[in-house]
N, C-alpha and C. Protein backbone atom coordinates (compact mmCIF):
# COMPACT_ATOMS: atom_id res chain seq x y z
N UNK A 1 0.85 -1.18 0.00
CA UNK A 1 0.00 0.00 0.00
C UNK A 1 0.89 1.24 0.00
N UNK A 2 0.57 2.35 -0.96
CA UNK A 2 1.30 3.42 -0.74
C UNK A 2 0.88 4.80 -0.01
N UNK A 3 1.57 5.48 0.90
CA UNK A 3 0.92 6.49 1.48
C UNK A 3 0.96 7.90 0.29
N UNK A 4 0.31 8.82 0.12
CA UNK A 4 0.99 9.91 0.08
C UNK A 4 1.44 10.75 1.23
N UNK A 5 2.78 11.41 1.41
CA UNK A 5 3.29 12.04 2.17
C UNK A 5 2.54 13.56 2.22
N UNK A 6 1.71 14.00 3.70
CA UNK A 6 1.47 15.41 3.48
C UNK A 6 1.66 16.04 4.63
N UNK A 7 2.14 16.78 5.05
CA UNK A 7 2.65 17.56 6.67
C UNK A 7 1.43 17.74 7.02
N UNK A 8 1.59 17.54 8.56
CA UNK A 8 -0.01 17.70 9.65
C UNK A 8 -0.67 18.99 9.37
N UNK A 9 0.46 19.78 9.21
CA UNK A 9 -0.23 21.31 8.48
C UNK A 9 -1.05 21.14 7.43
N UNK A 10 -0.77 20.51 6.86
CA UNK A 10 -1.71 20.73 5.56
C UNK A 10 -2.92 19.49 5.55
N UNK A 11 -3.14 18.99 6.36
CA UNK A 11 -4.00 18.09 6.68
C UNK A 11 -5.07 19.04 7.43
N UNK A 12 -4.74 20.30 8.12
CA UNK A 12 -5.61 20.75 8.67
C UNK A 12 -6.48 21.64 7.36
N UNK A 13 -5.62 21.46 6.44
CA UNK A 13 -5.85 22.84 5.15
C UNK A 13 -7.38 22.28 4.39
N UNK A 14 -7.44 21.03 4.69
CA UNK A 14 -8.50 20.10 4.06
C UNK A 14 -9.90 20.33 4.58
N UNK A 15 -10.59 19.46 4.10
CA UNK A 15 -12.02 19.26 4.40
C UNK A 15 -11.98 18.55 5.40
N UNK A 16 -10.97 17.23 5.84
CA UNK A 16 -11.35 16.28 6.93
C UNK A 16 -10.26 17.11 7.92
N UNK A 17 -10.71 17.08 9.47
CA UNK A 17 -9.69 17.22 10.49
C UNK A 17 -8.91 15.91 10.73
N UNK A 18 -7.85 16.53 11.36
CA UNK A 18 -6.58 15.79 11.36
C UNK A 18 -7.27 14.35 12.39
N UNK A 19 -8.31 14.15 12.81
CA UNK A 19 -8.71 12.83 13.78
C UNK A 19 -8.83 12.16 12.58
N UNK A 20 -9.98 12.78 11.92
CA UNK A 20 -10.61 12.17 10.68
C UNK A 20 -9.83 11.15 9.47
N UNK A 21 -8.40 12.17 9.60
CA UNK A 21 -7.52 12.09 8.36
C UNK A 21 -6.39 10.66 8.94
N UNK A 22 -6.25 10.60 10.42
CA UNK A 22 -5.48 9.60 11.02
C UNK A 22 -6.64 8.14 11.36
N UNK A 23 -7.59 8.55 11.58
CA UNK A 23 -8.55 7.38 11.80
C UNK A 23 -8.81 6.58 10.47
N UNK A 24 -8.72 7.33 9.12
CA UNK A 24 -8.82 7.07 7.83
C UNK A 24 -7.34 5.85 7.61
N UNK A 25 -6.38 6.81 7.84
CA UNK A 25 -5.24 5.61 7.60
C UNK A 25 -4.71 4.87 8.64
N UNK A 26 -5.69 4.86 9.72
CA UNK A 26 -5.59 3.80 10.67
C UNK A 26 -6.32 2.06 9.91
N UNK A 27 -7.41 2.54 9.75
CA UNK A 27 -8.85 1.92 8.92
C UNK A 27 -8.21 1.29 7.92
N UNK A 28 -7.62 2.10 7.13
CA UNK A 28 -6.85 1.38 6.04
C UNK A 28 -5.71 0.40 5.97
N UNK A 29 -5.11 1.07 6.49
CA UNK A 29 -3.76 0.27 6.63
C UNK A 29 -3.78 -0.99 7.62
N UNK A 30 -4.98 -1.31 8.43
CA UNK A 30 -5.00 -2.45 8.85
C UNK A 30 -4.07 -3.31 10.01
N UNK A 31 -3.47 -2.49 10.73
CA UNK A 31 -2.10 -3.10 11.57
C UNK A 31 -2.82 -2.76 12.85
N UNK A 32 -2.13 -3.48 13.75
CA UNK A 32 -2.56 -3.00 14.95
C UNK A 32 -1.44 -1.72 15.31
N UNK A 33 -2.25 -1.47 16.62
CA UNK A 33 -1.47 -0.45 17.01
C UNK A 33 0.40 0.29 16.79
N UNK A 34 1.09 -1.00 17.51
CA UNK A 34 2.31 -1.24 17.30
C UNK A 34 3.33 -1.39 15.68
N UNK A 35 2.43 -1.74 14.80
CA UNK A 35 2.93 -1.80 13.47
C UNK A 35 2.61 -0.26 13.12
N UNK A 36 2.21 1.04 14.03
CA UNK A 36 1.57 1.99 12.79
C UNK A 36 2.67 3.32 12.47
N UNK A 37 3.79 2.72 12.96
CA UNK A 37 4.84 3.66 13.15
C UNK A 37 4.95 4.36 11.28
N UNK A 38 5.35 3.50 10.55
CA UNK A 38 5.50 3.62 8.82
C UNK A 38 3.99 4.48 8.05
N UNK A 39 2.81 3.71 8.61
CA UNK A 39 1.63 4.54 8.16
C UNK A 39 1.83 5.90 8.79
N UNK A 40 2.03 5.96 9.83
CA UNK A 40 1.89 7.80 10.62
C UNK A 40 2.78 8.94 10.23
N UNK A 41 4.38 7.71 9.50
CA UNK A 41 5.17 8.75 9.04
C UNK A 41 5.01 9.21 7.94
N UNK A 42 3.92 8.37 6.94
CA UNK A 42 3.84 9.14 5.65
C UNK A 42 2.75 10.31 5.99
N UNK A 43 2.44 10.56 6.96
CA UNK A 43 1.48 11.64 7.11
C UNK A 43 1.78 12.88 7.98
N UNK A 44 2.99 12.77 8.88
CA UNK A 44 3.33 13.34 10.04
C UNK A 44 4.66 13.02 9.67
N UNK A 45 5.99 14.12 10.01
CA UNK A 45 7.37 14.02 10.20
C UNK A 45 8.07 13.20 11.67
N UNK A 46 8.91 12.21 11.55
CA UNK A 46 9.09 11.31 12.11
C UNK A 46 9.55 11.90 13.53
N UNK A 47 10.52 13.10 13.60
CA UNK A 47 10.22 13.61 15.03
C UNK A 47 9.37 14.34 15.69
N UNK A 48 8.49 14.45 15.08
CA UNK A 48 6.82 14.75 15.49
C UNK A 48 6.18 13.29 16.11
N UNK A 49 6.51 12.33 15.95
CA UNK A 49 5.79 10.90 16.35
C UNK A 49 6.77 10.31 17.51
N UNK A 50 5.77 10.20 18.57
CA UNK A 50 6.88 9.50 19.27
C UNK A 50 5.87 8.09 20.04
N UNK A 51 6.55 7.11 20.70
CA UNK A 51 5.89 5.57 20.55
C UNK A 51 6.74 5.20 21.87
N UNK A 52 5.67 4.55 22.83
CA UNK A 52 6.19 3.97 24.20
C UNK A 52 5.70 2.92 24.38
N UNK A 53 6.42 2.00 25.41
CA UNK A 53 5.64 1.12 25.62
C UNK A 53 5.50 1.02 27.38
N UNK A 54 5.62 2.22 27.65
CA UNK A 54 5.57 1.97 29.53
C UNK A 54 4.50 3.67 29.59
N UNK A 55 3.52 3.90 30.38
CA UNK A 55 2.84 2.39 31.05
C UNK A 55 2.30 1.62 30.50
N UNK A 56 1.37 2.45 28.99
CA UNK A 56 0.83 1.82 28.69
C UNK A 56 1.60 1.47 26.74
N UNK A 57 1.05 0.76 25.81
CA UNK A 57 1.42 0.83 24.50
C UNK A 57 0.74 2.31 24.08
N UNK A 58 1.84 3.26 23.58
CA UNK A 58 0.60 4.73 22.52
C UNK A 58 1.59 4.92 22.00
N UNK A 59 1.55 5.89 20.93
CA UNK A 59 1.91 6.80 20.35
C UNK A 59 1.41 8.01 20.67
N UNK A 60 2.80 9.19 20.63
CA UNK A 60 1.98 10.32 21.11
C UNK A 60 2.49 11.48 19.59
N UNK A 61 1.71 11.82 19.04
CA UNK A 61 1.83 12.96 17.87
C UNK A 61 1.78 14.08 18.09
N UNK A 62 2.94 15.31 18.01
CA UNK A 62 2.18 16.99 17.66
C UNK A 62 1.62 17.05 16.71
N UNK A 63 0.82 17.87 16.70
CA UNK A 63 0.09 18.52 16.17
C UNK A 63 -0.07 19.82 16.06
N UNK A 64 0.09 20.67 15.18
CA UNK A 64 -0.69 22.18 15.50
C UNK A 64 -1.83 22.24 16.41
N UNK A 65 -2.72 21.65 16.51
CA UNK A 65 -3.91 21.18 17.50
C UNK A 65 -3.45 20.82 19.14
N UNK A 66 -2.53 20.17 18.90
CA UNK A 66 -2.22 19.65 20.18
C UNK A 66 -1.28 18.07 20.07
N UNK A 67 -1.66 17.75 21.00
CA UNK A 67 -0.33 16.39 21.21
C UNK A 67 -1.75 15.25 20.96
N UNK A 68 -1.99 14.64 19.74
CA UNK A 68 -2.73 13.68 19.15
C UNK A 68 -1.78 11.95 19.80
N UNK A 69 -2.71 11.30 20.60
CA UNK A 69 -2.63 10.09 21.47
C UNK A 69 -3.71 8.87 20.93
N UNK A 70 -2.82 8.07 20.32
CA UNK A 70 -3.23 6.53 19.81
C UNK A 70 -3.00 5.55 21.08
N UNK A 71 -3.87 5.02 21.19
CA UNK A 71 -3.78 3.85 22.16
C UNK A 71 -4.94 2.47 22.07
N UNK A 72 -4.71 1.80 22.70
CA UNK A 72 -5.43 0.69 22.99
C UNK A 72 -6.66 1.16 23.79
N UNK A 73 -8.02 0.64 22.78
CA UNK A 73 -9.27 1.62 23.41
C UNK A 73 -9.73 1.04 24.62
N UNK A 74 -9.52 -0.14 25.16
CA UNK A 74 -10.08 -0.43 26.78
C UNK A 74 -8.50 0.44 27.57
N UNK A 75 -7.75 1.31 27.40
CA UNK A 75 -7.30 2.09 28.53
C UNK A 75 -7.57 3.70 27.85
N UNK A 76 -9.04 4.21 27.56
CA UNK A 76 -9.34 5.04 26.91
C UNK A 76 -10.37 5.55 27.31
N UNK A 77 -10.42 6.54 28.60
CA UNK A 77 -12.19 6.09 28.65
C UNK A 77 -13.01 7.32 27.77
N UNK A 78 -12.08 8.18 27.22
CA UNK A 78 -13.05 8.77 25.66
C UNK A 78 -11.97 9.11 25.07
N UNK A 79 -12.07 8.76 23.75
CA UNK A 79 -11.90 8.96 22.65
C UNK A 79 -13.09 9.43 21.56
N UNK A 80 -12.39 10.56 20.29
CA UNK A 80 -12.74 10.93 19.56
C UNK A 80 -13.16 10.06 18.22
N UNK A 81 -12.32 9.08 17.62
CA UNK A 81 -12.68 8.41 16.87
C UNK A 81 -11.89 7.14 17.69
N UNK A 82 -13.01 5.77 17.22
CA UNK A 82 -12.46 4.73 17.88
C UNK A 82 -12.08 3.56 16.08
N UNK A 83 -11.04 2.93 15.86
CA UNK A 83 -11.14 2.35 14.99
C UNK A 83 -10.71 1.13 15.17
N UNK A 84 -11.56 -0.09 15.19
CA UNK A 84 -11.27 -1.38 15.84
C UNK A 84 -11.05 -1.41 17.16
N UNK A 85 -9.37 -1.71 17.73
CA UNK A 85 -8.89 -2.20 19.20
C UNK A 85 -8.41 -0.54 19.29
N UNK A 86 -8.30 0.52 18.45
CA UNK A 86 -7.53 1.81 18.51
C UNK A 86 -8.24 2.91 18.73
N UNK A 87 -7.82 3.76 19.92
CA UNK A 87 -8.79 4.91 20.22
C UNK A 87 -7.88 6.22 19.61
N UNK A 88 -8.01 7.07 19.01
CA UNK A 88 -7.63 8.36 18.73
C UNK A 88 -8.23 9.71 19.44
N UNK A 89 -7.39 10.30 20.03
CA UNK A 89 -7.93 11.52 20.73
C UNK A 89 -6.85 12.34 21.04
N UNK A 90 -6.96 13.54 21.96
CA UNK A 90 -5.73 14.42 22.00
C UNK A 90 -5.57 14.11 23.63
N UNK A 91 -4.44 14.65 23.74
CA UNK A 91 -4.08 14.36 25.71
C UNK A 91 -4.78 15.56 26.35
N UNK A 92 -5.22 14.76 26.95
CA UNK A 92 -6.42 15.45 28.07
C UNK A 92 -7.47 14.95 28.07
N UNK A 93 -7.98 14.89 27.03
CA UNK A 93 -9.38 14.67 26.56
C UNK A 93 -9.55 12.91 26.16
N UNK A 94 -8.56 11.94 26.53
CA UNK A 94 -8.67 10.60 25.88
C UNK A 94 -8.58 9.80 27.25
């Protein structure tokens, strides 16, 4: 599968918001959580993404918006878009 590459900036420039636009190539690309390092970089610059595994498994993204948080949706108790086992939301609010 190929991504196109577009900076988070210009993801906001669109019709879909940036949840919309990451829940899309979450959906697509089909991996669980831990494999989504390669999908996020064709969309986001690689030191913009950062990936832990203590305490819990996430990824945490800047954003112009804010710091965008992927995780495993039973340690989530809201999220913005949920896609499969993956909750998407920003820190604070997830």
């Amino acid at each position: 599968m190929k991504y196109v590459k577009v900076k988070a900036s210009k993801l906001l420039e669109g019709s879909e918001d940036i949840i919309k636009q990451v829940a899309k190539l979450v959906k697509t690309s089909k991996k669980p959580l831990v494999d989504l390092r390669k999908p996020l970089e064709s969309i986001f610059r690689k030191k913009d993404i950062d990936f832990a595994l203590s305490p819990i498994v996430h990824f945490r993204i800047k954003t112009p918006k804010g710091i965008l948080i992927l995780v495993n949706k039973k340690h989530a108790d809201e999220a913005e878009e949920i896609i499969d086992e993956i909750a998407i939301g920003y820190e604070g609010k997830i």
